[in-house]
N, C-alpha and C. Protein backbone atom coordinates (compact mmCIF):
# COMPACT_ATOMS: atom_id res chain seq x y z
N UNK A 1 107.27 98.94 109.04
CA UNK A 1 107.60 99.08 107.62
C UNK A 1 108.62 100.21 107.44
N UNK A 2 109.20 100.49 106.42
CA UNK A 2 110.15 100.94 106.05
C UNK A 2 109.74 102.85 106.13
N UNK A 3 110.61 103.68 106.72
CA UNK A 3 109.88 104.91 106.34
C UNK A 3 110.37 105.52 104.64
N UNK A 4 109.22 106.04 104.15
CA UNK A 4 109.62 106.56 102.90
C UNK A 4 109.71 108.06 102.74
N UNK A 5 109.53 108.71 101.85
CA UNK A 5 110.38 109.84 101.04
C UNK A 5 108.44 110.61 101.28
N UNK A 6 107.86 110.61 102.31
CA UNK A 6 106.19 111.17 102.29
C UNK A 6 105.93 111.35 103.92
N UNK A 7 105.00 112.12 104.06
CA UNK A 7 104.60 112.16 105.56
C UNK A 7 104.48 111.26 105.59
N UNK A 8 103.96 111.23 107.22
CA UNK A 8 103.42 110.14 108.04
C UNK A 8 102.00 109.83 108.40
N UNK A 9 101.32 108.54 107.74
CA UNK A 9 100.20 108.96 107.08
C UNK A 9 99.48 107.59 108.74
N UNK A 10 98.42 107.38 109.45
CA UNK A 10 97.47 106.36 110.09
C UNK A 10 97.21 105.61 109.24
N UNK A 11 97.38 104.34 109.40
CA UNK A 11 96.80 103.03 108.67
C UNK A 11 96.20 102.30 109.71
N UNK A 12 95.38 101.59 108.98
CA UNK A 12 94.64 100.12 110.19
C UNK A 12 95.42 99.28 109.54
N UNK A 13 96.06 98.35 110.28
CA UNK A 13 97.19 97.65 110.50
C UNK A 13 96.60 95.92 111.62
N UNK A 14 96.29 94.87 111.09
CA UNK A 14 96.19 94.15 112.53
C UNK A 14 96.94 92.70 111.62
N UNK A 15 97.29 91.97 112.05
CA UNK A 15 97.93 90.78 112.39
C UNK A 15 97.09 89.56 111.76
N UNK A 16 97.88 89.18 110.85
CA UNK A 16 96.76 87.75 111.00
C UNK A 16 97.86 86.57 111.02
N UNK A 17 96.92 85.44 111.09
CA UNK A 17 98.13 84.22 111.76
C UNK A 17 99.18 84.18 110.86
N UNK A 18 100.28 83.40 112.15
CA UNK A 18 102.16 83.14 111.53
C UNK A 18 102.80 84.55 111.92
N UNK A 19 101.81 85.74 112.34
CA UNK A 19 102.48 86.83 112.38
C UNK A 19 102.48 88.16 111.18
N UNK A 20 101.67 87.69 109.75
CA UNK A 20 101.57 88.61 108.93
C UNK A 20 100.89 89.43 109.23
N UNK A 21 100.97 90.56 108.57
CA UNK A 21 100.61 91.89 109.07
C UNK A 21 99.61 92.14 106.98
N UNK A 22 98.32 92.91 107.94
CA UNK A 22 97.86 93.16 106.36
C UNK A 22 97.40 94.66 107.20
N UNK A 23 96.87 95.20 105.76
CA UNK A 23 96.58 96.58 106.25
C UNK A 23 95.06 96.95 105.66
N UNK A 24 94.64 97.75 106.29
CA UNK A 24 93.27 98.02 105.60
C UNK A 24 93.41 98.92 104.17
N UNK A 25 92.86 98.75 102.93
CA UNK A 25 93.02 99.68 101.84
C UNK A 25 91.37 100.40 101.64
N UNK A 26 91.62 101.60 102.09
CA UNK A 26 90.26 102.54 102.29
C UNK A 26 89.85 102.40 100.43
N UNK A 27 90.69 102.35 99.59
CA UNK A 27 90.12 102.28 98.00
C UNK A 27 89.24 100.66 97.85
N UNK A 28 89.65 99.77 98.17
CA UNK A 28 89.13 98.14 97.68
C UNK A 28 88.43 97.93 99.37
N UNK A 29 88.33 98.84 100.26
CA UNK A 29 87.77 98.64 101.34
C UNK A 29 88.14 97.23 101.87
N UNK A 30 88.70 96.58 102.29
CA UNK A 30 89.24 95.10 102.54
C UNK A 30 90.62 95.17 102.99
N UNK A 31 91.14 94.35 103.81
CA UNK A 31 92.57 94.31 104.08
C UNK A 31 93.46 93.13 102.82
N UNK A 32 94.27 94.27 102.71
CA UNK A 32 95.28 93.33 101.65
C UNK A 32 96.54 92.84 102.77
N UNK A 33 97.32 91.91 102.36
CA UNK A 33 98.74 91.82 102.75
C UNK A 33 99.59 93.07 103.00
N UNK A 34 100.34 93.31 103.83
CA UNK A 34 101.00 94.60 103.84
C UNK A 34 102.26 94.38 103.46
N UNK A 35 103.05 94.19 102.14
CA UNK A 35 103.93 93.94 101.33
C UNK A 35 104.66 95.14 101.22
N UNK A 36 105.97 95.18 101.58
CA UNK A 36 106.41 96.32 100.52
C UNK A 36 105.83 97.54 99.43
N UNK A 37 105.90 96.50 99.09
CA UNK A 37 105.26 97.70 97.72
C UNK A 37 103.75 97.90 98.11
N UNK A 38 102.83 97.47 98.74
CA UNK A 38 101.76 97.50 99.23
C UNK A 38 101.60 99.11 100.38
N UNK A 39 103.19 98.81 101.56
CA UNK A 39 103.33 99.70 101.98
C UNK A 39 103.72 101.05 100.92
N UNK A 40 104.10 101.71 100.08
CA UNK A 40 104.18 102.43 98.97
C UNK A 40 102.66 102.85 98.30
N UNK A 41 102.30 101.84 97.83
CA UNK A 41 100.65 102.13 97.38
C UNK A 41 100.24 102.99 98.51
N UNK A 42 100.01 102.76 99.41
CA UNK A 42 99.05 103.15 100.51
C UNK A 42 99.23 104.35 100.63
N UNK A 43 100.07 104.56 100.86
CA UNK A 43 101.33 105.95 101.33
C UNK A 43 101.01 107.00 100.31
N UNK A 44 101.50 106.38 98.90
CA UNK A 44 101.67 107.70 97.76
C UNK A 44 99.96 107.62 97.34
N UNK A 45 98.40 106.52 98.27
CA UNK A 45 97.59 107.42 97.45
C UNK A 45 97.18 107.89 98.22
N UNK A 46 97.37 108.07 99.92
CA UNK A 46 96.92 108.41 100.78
C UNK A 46 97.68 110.31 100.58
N UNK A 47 99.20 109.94 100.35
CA UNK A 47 99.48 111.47 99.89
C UNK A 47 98.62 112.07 98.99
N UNK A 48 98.39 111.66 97.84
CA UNK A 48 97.20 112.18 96.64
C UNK A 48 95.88 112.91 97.29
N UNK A 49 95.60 111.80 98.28
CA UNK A 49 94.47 112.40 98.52
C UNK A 49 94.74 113.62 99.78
N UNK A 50 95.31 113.39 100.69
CA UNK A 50 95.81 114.50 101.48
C UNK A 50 96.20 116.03 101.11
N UNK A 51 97.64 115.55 100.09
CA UNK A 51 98.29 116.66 99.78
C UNK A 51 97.57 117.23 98.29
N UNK A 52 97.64 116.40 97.54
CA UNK A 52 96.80 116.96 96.35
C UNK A 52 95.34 116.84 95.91
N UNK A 53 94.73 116.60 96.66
CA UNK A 53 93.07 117.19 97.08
C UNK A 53 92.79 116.11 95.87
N UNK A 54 93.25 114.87 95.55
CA UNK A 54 92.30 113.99 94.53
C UNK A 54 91.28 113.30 95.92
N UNK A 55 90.19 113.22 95.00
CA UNK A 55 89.43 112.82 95.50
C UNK A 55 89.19 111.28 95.62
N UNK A 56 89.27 110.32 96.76
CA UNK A 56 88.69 109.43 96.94
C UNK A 56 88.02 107.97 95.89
N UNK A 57 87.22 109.11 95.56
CA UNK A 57 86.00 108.17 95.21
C UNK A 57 86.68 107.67 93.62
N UNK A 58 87.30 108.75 93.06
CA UNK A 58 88.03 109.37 91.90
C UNK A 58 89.26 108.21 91.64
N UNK A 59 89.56 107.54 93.07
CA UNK A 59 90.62 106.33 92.65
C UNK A 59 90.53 105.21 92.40
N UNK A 60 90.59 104.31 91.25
CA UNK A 60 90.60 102.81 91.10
C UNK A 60 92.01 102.14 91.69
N UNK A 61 92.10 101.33 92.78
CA UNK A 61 93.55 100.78 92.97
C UNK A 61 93.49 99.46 92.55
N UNK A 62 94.38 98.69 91.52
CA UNK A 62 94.79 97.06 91.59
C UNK A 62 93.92 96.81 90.74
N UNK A 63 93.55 97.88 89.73
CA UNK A 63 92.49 97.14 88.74
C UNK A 63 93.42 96.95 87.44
N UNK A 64 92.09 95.97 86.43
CA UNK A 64 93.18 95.34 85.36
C UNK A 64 93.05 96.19 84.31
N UNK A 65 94.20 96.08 82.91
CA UNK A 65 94.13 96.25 81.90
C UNK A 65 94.32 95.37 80.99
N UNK A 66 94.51 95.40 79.76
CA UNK A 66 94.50 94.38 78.94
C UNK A 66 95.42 95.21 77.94
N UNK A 67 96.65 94.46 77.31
CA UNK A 67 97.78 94.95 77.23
C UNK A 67 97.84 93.59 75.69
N UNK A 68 97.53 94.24 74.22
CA UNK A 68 96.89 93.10 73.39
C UNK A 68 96.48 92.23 74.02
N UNK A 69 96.69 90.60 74.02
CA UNK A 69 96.30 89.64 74.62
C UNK A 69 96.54 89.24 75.71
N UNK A 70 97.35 89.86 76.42
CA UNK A 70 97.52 89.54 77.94
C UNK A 70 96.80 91.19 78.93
N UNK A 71 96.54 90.14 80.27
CA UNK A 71 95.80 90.93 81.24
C UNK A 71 97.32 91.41 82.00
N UNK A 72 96.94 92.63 82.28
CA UNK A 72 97.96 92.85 83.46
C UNK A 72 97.06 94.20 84.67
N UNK A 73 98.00 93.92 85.80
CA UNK A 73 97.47 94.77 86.72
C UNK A 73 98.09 96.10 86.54
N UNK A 74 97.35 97.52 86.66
CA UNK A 74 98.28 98.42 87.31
C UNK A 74 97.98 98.70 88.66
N UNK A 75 98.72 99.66 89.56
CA UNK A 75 98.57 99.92 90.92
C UNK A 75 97.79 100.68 91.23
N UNK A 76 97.50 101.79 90.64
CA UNK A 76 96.34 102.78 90.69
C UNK A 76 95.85 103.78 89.92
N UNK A 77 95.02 103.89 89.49
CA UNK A 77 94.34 105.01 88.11
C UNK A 77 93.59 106.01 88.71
N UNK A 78 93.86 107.42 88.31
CA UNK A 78 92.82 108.22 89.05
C UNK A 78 92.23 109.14 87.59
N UNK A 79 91.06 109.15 88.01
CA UNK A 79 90.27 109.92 86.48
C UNK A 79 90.20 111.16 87.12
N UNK A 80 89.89 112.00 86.04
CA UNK A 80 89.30 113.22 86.23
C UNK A 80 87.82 113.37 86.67
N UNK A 81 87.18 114.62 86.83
CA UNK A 81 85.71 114.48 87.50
C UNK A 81 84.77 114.14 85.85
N UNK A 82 85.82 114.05 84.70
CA UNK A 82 84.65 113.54 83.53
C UNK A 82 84.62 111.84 83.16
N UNK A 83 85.25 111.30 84.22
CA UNK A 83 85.55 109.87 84.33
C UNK A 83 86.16 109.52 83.19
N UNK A 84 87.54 110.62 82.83
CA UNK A 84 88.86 110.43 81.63
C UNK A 84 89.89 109.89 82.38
N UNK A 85 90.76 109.33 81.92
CA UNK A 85 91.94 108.70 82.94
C UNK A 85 92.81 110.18 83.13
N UNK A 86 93.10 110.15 84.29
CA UNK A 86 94.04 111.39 84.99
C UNK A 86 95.90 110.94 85.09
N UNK A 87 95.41 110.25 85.85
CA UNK A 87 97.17 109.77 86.30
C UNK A 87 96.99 108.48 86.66
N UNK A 88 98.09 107.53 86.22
CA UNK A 88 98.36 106.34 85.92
C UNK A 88 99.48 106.29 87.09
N UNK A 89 99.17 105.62 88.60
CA UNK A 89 100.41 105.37 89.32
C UNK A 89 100.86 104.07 89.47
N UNK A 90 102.26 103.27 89.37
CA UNK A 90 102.91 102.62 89.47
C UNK A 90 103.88 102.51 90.78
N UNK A 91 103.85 101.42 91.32
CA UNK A 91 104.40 101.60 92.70
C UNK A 91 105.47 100.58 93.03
N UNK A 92 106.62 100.38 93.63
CA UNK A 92 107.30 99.21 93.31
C UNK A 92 108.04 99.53 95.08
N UNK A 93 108.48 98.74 95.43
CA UNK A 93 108.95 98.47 97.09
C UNK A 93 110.15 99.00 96.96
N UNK A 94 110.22 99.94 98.35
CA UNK A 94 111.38 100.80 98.37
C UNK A 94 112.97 100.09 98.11
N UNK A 95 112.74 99.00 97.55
CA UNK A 95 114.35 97.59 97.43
C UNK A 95 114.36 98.05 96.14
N UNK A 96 113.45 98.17 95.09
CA UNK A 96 113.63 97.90 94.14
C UNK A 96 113.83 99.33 92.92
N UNK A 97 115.04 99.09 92.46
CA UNK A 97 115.57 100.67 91.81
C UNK A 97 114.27 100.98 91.03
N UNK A 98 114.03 101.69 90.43
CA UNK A 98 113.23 102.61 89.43
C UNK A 98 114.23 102.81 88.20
N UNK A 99 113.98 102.27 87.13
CA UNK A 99 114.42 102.08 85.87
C UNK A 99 114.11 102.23 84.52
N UNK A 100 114.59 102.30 83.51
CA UNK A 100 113.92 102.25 82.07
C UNK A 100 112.79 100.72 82.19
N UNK A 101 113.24 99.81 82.74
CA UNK A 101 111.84 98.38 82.65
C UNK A 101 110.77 99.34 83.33
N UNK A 102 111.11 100.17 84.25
CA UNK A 102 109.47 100.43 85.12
C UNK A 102 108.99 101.33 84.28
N UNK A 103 109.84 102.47 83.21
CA UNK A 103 109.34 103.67 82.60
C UNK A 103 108.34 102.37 81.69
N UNK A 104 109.17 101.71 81.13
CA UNK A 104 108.67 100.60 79.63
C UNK A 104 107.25 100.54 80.24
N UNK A 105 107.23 99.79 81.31
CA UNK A 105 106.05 98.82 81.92
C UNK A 105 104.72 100.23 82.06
N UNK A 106 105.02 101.49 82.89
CA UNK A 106 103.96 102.14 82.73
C UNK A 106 103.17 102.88 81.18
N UNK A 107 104.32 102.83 80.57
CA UNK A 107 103.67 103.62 79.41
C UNK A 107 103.24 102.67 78.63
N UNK A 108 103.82 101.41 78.54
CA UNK A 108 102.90 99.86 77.91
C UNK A 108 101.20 100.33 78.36
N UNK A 109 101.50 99.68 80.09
CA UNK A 109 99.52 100.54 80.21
C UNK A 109 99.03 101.96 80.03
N UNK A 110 99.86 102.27 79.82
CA UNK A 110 99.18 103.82 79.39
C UNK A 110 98.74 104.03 77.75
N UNK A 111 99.59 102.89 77.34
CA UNK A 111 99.19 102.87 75.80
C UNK A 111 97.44 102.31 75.49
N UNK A 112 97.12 101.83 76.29
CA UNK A 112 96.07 101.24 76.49
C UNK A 112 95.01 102.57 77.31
N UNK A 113 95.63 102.89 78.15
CA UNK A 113 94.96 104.04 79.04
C UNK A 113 94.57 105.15 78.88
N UNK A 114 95.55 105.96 78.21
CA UNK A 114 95.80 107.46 77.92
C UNK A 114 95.96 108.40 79.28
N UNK A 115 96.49 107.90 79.91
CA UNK A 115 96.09 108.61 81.36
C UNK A 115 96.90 110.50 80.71
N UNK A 116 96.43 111.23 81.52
CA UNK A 116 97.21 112.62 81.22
C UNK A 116 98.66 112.81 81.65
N UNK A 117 98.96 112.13 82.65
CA UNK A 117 100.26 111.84 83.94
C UNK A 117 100.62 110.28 84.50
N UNK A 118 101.66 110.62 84.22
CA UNK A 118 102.36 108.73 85.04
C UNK A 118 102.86 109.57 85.82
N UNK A 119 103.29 108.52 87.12
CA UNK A 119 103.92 108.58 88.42
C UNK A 119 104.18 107.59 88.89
N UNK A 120 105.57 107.22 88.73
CA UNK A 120 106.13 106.13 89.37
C UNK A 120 107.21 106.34 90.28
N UNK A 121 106.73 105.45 91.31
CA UNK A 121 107.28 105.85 93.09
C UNK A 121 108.08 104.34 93.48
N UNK A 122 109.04 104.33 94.13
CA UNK A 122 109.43 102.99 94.84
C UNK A 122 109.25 103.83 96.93
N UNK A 123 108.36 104.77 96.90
CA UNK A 123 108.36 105.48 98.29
C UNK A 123 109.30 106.35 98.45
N UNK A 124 110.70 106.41 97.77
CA UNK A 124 111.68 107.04 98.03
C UNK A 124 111.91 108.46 97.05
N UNK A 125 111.78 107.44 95.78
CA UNK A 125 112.06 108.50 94.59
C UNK A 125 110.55 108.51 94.28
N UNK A 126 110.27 109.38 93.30
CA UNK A 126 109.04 109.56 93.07
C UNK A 126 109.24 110.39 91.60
N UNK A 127 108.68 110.04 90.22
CA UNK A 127 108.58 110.30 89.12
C UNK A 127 107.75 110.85 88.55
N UNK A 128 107.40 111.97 87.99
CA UNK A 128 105.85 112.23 87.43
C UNK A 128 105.90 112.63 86.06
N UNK A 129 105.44 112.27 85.01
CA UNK A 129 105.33 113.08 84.05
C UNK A 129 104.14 113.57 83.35
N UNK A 130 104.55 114.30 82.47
CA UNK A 130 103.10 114.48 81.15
C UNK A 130 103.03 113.82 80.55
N UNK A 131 102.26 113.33 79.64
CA UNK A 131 101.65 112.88 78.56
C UNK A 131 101.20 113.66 77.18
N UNK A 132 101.98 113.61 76.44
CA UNK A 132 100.83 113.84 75.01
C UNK A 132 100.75 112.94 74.48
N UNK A 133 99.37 112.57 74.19
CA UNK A 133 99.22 111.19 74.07
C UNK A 133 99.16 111.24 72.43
N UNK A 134 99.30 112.47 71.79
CA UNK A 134 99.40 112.31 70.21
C UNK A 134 100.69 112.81 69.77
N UNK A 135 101.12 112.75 70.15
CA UNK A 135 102.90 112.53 70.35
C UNK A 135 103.71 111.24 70.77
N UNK A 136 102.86 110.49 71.75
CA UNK A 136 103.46 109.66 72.70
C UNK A 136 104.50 109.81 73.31
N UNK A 137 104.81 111.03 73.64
CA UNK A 137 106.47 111.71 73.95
C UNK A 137 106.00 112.55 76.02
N UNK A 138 106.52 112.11 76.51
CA UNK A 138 106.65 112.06 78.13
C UNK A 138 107.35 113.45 78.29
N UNK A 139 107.02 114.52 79.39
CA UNK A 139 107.78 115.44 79.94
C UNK A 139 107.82 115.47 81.12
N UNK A 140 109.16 115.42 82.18
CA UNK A 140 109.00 115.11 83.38
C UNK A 140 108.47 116.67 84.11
N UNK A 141 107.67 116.36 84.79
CA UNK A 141 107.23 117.98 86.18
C UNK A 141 107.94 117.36 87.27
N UNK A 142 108.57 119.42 87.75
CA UNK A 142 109.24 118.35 88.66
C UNK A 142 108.51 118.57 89.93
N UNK A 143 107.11 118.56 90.36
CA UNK A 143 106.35 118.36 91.05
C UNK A 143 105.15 117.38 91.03
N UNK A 144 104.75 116.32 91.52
CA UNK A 144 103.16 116.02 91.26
C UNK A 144 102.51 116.99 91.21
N UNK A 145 101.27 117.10 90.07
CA UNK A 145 100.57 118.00 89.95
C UNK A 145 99.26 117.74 91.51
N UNK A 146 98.75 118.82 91.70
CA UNK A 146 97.61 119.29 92.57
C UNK A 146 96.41 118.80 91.31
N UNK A 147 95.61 118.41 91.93
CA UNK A 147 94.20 117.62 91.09
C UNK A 147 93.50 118.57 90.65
N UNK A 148 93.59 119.97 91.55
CA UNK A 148 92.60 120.95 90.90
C UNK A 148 92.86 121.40 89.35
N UNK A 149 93.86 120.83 88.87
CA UNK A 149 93.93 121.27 87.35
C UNK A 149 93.70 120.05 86.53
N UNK A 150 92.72 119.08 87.11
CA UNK A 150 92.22 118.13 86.47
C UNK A 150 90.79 118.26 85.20
């Protein structure tokens, strides 16, 4: 897979027929497809949990929201330890630019969410902001925050 813009993180990695490659996801415990953007997920929550001490247990990956009448997926939600939404991550395959559609698309689910922080990554670039969610007005950090100020 492609190297990205993050350490170099161990994955379980094995083969299944035709030659596809899936990978194990320690969050949904199960092997998914190892896609692009799949490779990205893995990476930026495996950084989270490495570099910024979120905890594990603390991550939902590939779960749904409901966006008025339509369902949609996001890539990964991490709460705080009062089970409040924390950070809302969005992940897209290192091909694909990072744009005003991807800003649109996360803060759509966040309208629904309230997360405190978006972060949207294609592996390369990597985005983070604030939230006031009674404002609805975004400020970029120009670091991911560390979880301990969750």
């Amino acid at each position: 897979m492609n190297k990205l813009n993050l350490p170099v993180y161990t994955f379980r990695i094995s083969k299944k027929e035709k030659d596809k490659l899936l990978i194990f996801d320690v969050f949904r415990r199960k092997y998914v497809s190892l896609t692009p953007e799949e490779w990205v997920r893995q990476n930026i929550l495996q950084y989270l949990v490495t570099e910024k001490n979120v905890p594990k247990s603390l991550i939902s990956s590939e779960a749904g929201v409901r966006i008025n009448t339509l369902k949609r997926r996001f890539d990964a939600l991490i709460y705080n330890r009062n089970g409040e939404p924390w950070m809302l991550v969005e992940c897209k395959a290192p091909s694909i630019t990072i744009n005003q559609d991807t800003f649109d698309q996360i803060v759509a689910y966040n309208n629904s969410i309230k997360a405190k922080y978006l972060l949207i990554t294609n592996g390369l670039k990597h985005y983070c902001c604030r939230m006031d969610t009674s404002t609805k007005k975004s400020v970029f950090v120009q670091d991911i925050p560390n979880f301990t100020i969750a």
